[in-house]
C-alpha atoms as a PDB file:
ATOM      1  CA  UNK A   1     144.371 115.951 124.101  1.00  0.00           C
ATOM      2  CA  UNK A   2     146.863 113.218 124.561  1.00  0.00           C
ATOM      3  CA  UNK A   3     149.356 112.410 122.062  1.00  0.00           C
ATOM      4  CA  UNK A   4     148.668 108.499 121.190  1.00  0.00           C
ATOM      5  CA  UNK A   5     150.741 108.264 118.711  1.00  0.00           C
ATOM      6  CA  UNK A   6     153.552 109.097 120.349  1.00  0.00           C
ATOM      7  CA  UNK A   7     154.503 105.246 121.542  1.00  0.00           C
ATOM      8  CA  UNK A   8     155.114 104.212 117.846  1.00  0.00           C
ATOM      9  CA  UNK A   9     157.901 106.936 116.998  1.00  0.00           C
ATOM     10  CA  UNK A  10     161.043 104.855 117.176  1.00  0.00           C
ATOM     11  CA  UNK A  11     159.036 101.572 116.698  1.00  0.00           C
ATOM     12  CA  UNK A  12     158.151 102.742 113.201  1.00  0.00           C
ATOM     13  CA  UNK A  13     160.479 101.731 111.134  1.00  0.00           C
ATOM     14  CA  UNK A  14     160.489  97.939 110.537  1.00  0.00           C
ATOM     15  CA  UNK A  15     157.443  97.735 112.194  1.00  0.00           C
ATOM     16  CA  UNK A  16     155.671  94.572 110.152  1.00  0.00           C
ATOM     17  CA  UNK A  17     158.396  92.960 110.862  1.00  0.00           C
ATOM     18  CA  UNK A  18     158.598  93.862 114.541  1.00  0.00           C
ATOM     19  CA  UNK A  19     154.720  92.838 115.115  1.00  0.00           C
ATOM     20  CA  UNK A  20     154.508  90.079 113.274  1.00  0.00           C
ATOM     21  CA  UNK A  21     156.926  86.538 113.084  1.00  0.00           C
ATOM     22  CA  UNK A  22     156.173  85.646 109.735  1.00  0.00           C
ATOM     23  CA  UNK A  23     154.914  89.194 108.457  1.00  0.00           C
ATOM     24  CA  UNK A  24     154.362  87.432 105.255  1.00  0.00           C
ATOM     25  CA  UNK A  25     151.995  84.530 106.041  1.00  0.00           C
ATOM     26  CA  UNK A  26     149.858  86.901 108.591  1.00  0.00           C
ATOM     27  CA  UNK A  27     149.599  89.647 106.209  1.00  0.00           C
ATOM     28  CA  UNK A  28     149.147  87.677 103.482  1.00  0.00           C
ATOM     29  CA  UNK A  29     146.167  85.948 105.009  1.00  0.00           C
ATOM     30  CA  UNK A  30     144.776  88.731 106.138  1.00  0.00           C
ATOM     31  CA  UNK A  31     145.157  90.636 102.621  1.00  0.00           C
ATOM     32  CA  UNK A  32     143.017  87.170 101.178  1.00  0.00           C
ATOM     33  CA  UNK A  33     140.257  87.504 103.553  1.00  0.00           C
ATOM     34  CA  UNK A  34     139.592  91.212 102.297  1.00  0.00           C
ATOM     35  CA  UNK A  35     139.699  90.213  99.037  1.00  0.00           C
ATOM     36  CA  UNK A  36     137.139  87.052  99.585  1.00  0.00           C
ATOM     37  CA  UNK A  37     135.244  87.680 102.651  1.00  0.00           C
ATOM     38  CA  UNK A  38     131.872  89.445 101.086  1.00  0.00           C
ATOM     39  CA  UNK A  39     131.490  90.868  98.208  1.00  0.00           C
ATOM     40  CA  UNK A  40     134.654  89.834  96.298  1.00  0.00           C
ATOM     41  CA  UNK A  41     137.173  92.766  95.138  1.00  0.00           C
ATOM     42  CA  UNK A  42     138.278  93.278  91.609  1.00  0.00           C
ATOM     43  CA  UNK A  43     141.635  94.194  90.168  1.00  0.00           C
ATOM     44  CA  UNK A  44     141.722  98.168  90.377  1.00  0.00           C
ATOM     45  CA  UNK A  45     139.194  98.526  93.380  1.00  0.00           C
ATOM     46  CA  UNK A  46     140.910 101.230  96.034  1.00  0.00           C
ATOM     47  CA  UNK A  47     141.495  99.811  99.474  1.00  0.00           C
ATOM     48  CA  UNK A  48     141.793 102.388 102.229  1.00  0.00           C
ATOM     49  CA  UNK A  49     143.453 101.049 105.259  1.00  0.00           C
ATOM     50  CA  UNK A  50     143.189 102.921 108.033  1.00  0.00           C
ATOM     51  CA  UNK A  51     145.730 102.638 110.555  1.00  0.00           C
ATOM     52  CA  UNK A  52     148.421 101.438 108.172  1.00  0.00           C
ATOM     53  CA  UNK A  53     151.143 101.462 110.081  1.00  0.00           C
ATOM     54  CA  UNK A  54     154.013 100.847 107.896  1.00  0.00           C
ATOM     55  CA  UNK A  55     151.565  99.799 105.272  1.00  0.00           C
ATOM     56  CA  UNK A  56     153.019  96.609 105.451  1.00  0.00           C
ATOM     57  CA  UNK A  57     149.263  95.555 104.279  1.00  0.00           C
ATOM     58  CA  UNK A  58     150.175  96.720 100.980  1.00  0.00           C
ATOM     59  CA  UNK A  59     152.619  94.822  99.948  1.00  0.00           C
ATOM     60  CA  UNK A  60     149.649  91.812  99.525  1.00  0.00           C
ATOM     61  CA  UNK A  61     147.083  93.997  98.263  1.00  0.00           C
ATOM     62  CA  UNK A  62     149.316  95.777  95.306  1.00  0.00           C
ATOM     63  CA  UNK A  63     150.143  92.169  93.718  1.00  0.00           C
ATOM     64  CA  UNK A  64     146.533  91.529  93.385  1.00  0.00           C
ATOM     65  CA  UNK A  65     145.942  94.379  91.286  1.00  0.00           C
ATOM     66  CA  UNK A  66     144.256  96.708  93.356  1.00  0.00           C
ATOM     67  CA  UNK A  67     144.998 100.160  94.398  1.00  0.00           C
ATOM     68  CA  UNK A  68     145.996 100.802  97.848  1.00  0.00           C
ATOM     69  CA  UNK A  69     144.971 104.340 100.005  1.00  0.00           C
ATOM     70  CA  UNK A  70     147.126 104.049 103.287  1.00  0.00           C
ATOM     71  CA  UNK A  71     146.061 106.042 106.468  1.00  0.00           C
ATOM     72  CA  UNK A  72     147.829 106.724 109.695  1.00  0.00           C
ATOM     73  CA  UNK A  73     147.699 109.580 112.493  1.00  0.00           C
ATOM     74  CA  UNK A  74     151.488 108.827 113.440  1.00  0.00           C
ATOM     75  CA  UNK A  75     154.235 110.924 111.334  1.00  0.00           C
ATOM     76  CA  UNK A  76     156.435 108.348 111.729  1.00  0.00           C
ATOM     77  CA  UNK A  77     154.425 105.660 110.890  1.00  0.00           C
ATOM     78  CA  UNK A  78     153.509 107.910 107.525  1.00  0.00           C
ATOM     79  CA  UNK A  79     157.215 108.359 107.242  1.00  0.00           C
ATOM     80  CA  UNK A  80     158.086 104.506 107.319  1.00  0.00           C
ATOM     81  CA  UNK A  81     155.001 103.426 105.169  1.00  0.00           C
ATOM     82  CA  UNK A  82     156.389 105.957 102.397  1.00  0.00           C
ATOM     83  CA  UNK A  83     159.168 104.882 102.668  1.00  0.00           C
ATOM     84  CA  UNK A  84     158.279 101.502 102.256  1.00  0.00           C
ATOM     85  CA  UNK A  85     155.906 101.682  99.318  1.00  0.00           C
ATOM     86  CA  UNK A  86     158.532 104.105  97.209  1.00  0.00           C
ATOM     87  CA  UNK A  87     157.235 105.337  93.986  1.00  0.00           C
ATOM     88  CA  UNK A  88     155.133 102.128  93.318  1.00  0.00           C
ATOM     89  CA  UNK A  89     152.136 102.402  91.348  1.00  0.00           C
ATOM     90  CA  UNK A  90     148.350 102.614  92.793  1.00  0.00           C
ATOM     91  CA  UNK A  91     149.719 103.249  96.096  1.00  0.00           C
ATOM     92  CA  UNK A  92     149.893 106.223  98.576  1.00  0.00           C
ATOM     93  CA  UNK A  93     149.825 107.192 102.023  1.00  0.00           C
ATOM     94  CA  UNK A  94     148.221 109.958 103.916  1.00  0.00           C
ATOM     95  CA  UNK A  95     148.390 111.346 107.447  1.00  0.00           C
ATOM     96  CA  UNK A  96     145.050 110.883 109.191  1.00  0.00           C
ATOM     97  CA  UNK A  97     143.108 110.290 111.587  1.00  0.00           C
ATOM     98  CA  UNK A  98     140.601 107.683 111.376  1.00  0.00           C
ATOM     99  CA  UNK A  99     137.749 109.532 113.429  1.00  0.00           C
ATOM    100  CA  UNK A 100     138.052 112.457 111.305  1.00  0.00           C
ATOM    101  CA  UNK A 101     139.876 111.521 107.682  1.00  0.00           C
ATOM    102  CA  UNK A 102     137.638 111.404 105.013  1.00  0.00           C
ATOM    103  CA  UNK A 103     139.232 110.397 101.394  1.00  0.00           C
ATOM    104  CA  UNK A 104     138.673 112.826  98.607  1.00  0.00           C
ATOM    105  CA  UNK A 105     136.609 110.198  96.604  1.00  0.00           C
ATOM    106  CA  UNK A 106     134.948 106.819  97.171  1.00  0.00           C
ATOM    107  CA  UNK A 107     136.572 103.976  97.936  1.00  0.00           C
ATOM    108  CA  UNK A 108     135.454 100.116  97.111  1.00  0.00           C
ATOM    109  CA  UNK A 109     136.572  98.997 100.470  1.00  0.00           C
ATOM    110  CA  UNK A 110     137.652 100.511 104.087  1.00  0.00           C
ATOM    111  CA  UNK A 111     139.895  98.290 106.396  1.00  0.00           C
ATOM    112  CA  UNK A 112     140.889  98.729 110.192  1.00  0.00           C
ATOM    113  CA  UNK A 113     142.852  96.150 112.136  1.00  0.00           C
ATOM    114  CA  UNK A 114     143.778  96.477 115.364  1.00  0.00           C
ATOM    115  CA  UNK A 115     142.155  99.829 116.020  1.00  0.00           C
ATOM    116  CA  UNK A 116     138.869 100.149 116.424  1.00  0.00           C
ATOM    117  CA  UNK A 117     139.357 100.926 119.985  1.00  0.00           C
ATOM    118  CA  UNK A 118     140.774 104.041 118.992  1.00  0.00           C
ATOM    119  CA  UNK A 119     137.406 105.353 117.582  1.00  0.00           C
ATOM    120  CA  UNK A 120     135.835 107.990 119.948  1.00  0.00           C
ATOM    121  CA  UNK A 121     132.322 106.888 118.767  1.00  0.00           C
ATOM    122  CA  UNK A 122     132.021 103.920 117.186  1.00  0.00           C
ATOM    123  CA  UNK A 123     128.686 104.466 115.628  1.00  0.00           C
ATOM    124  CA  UNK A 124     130.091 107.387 114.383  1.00  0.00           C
ATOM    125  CA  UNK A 125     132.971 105.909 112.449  1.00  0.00           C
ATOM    126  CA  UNK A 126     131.118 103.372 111.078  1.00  0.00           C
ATOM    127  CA  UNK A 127     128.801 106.075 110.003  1.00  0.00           C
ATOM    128  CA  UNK A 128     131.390 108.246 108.596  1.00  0.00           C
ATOM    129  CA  UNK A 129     132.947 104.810 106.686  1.00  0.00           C
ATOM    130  CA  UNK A 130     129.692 104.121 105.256  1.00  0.00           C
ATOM    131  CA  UNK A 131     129.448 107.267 103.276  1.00  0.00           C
ATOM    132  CA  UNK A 132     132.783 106.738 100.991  1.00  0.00           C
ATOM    133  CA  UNK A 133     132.626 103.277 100.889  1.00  0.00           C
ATOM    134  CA  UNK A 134     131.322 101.475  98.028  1.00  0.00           C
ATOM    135  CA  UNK A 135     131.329  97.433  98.726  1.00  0.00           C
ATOM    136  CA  UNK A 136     131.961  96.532 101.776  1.00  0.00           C
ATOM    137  CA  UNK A 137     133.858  97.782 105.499  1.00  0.00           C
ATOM    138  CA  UNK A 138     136.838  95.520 106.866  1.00  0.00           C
ATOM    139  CA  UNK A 139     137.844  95.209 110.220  1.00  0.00           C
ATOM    140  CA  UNK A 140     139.016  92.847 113.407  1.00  0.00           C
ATOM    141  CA  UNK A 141     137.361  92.046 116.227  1.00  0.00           C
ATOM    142  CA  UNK A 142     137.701  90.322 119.253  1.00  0.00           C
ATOM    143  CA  UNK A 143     135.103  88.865 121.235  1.00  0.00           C
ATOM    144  CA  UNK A 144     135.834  88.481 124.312  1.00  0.00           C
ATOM    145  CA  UNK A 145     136.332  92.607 123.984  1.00  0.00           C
ATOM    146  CA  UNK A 146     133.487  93.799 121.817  1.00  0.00           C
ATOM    147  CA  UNK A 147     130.045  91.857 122.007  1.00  0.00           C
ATOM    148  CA  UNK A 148     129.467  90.965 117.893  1.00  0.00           C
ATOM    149  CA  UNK A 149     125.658  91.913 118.314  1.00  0.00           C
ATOM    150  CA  UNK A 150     126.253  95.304 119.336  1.00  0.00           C
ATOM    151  CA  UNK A 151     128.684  95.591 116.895  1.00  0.00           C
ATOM    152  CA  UNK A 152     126.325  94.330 114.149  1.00  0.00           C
ATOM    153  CA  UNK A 153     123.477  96.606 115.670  1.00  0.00           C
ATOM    154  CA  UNK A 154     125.922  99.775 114.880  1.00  0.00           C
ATOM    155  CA  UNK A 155     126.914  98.743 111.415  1.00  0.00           C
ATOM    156  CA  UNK A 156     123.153  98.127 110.845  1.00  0.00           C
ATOM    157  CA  UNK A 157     122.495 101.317 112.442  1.00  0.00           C
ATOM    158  CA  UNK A 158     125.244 103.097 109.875  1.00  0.00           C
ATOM    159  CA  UNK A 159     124.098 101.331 106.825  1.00  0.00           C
ATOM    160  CA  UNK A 160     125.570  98.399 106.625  1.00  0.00           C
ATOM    161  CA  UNK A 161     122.569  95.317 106.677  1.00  0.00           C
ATOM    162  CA  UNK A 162     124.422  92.453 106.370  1.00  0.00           C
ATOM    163  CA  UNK A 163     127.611  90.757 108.079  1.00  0.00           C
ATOM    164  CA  UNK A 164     129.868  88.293 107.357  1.00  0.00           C
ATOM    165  CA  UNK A 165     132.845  87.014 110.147  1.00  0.00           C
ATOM    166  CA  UNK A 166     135.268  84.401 109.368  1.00  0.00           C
ATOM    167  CA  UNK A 167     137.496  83.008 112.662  1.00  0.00           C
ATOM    168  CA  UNK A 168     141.180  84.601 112.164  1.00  0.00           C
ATOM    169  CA  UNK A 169     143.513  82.210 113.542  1.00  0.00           C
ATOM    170  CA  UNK A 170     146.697  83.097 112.478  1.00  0.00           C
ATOM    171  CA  UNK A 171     149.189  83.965 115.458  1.00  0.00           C
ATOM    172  CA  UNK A 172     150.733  87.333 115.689  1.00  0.00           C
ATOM    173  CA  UNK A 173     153.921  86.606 117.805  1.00  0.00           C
ATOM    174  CA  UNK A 174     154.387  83.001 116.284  1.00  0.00           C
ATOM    175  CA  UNK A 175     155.975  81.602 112.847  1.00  0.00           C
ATOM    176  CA  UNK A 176     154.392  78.135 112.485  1.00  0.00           C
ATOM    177  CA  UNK A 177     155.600  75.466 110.294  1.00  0.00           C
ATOM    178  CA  UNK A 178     153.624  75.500 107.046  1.00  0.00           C
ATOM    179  CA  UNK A 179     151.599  72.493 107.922  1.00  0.00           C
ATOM    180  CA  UNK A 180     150.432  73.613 111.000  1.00  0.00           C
ATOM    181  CA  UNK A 181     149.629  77.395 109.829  1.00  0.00           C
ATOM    182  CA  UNK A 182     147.295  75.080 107.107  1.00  0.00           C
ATOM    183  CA  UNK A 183     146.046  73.297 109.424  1.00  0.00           C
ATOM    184  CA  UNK A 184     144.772  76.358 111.672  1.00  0.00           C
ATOM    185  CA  UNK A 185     143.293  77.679 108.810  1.00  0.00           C
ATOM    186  CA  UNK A 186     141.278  74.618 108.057  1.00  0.00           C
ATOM    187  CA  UNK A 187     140.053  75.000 111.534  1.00  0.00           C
ATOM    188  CA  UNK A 188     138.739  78.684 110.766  1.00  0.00           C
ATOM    189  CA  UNK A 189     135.819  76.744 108.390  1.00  0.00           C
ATOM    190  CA  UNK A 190     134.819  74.224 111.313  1.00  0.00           C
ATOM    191  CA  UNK A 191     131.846  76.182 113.024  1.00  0.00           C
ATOM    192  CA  UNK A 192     131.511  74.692 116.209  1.00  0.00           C
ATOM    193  CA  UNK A 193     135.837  74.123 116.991  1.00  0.00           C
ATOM    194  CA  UNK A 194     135.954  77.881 115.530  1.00  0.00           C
ATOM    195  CA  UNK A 195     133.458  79.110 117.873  1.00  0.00           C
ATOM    196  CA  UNK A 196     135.271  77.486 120.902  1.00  0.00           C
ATOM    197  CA  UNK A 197     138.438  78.496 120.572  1.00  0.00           C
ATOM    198  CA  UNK A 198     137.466  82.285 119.798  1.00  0.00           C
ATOM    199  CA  UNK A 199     136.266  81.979 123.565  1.00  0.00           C
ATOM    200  CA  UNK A 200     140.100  82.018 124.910  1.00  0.00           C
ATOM    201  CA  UNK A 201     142.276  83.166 122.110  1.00  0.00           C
ATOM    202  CA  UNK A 202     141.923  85.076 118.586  1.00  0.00           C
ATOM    203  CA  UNK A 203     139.499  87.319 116.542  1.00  0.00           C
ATOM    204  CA  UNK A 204     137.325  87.288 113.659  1.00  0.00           C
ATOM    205  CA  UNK A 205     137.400  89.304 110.904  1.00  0.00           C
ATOM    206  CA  UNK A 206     134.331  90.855 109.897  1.00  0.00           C
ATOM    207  CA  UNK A 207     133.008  91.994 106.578  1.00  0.00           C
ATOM    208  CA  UNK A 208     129.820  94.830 106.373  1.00  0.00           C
ATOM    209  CA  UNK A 209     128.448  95.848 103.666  1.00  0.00           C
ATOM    210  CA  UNK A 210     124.844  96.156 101.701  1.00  0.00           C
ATOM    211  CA  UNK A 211     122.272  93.777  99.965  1.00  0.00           C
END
């Protein structure tokens, strides 16, 4: 089978900050969206992030008082996200992968950014995610890659009957002035300007869970 993880070895270390121009205001973002988006999580609720990377993630999850299960099927990356997190509380990081890894108890809420394409069945996954996870499942998508309604028809399919997606426009290789990272976040709430610009550039991210 080939080795996929093999491209992040020497990219590990530093690698928020290698992916990301303002690590903080991405991350940050993204880490209030999983809080918000659905059913809203609670000081001490266990986040499992699959496909941590660095667990860079963590670092705006931890503040808000919750606990924080990394996941990665790259040594390295396991290596640098350990190293990053040190001995601070309600955090830890396992090696994984995400089509098999199963955590040893429930979780309140799964996440996976910018890796669902490494799922070899996606049904599967989600089905697999549905069974340890308490409130809701966490992920990116981008349309213009993954039709949403046969996306939604495999959550349903797993479990999950309801779906939530909020526009992510915050740029990856881009630090914009605070003003205009505001203002691109305003624009996430218009429907229709949302809609149109996910046609060309960006991703939602989506919340499943259960009524």
């Amino acid at each position: 089978m080939k080795d996929t993880t093999a491209k992040y070895r020497d990219a590990a270390a530093g690698w928020s900050e290698g992916q990301y121009a303002d690590p903080s205001g991405y991350l940050g973002h993204r880490a209030d969206l999983i809080v918000s988006l659905g059913p809203r999580l609670q000081p001490g609720d266990t986040v499992l992030d699959f496909a941590c990377g660095d667990a860079g993630l963590a670092d705006h999850l931890l503040p808000r008082g919750l606990r924080y299960l990394g996941v990665d099927a790259s040594d390295a990356m396991v290596a640098a996200a350990r190293a990053r997190l040190g001995d601070r509380a309600r955090a830890r990081v396992e090696l994984g992968d995400l089509n098999d890894y199963a955590p040893s108890e429930s979780v309140s809420a799964t996440t996976i950014f910018r890796a669902i394409y490494y799922a070899r069945d996606r049904h599967e996954l989600f089905r697999r995610v549905a069974g340890f996870t308490e409130r809701k499942f966490v992920f990116d998508l981008n349309p213009r890659q993954y039709r949403v309604a046969d996306v939604a028809a495999d959550l349903e399919a797993a479990g999950f009957d309801e779906l939530e997606l909020h526009p992510f426009f915050a740029p990856q290789n881009v630090a914009l002035p605070r003003p205009l990272g505001a203002a691109l976040r305003a624009a996430e709430r218009v429907g229709p300007l949302a809609r149109a610009a996910l046609r060309f550039r960006f991703s939602y991210l989506c919340a499943a869970y259960r009524r």
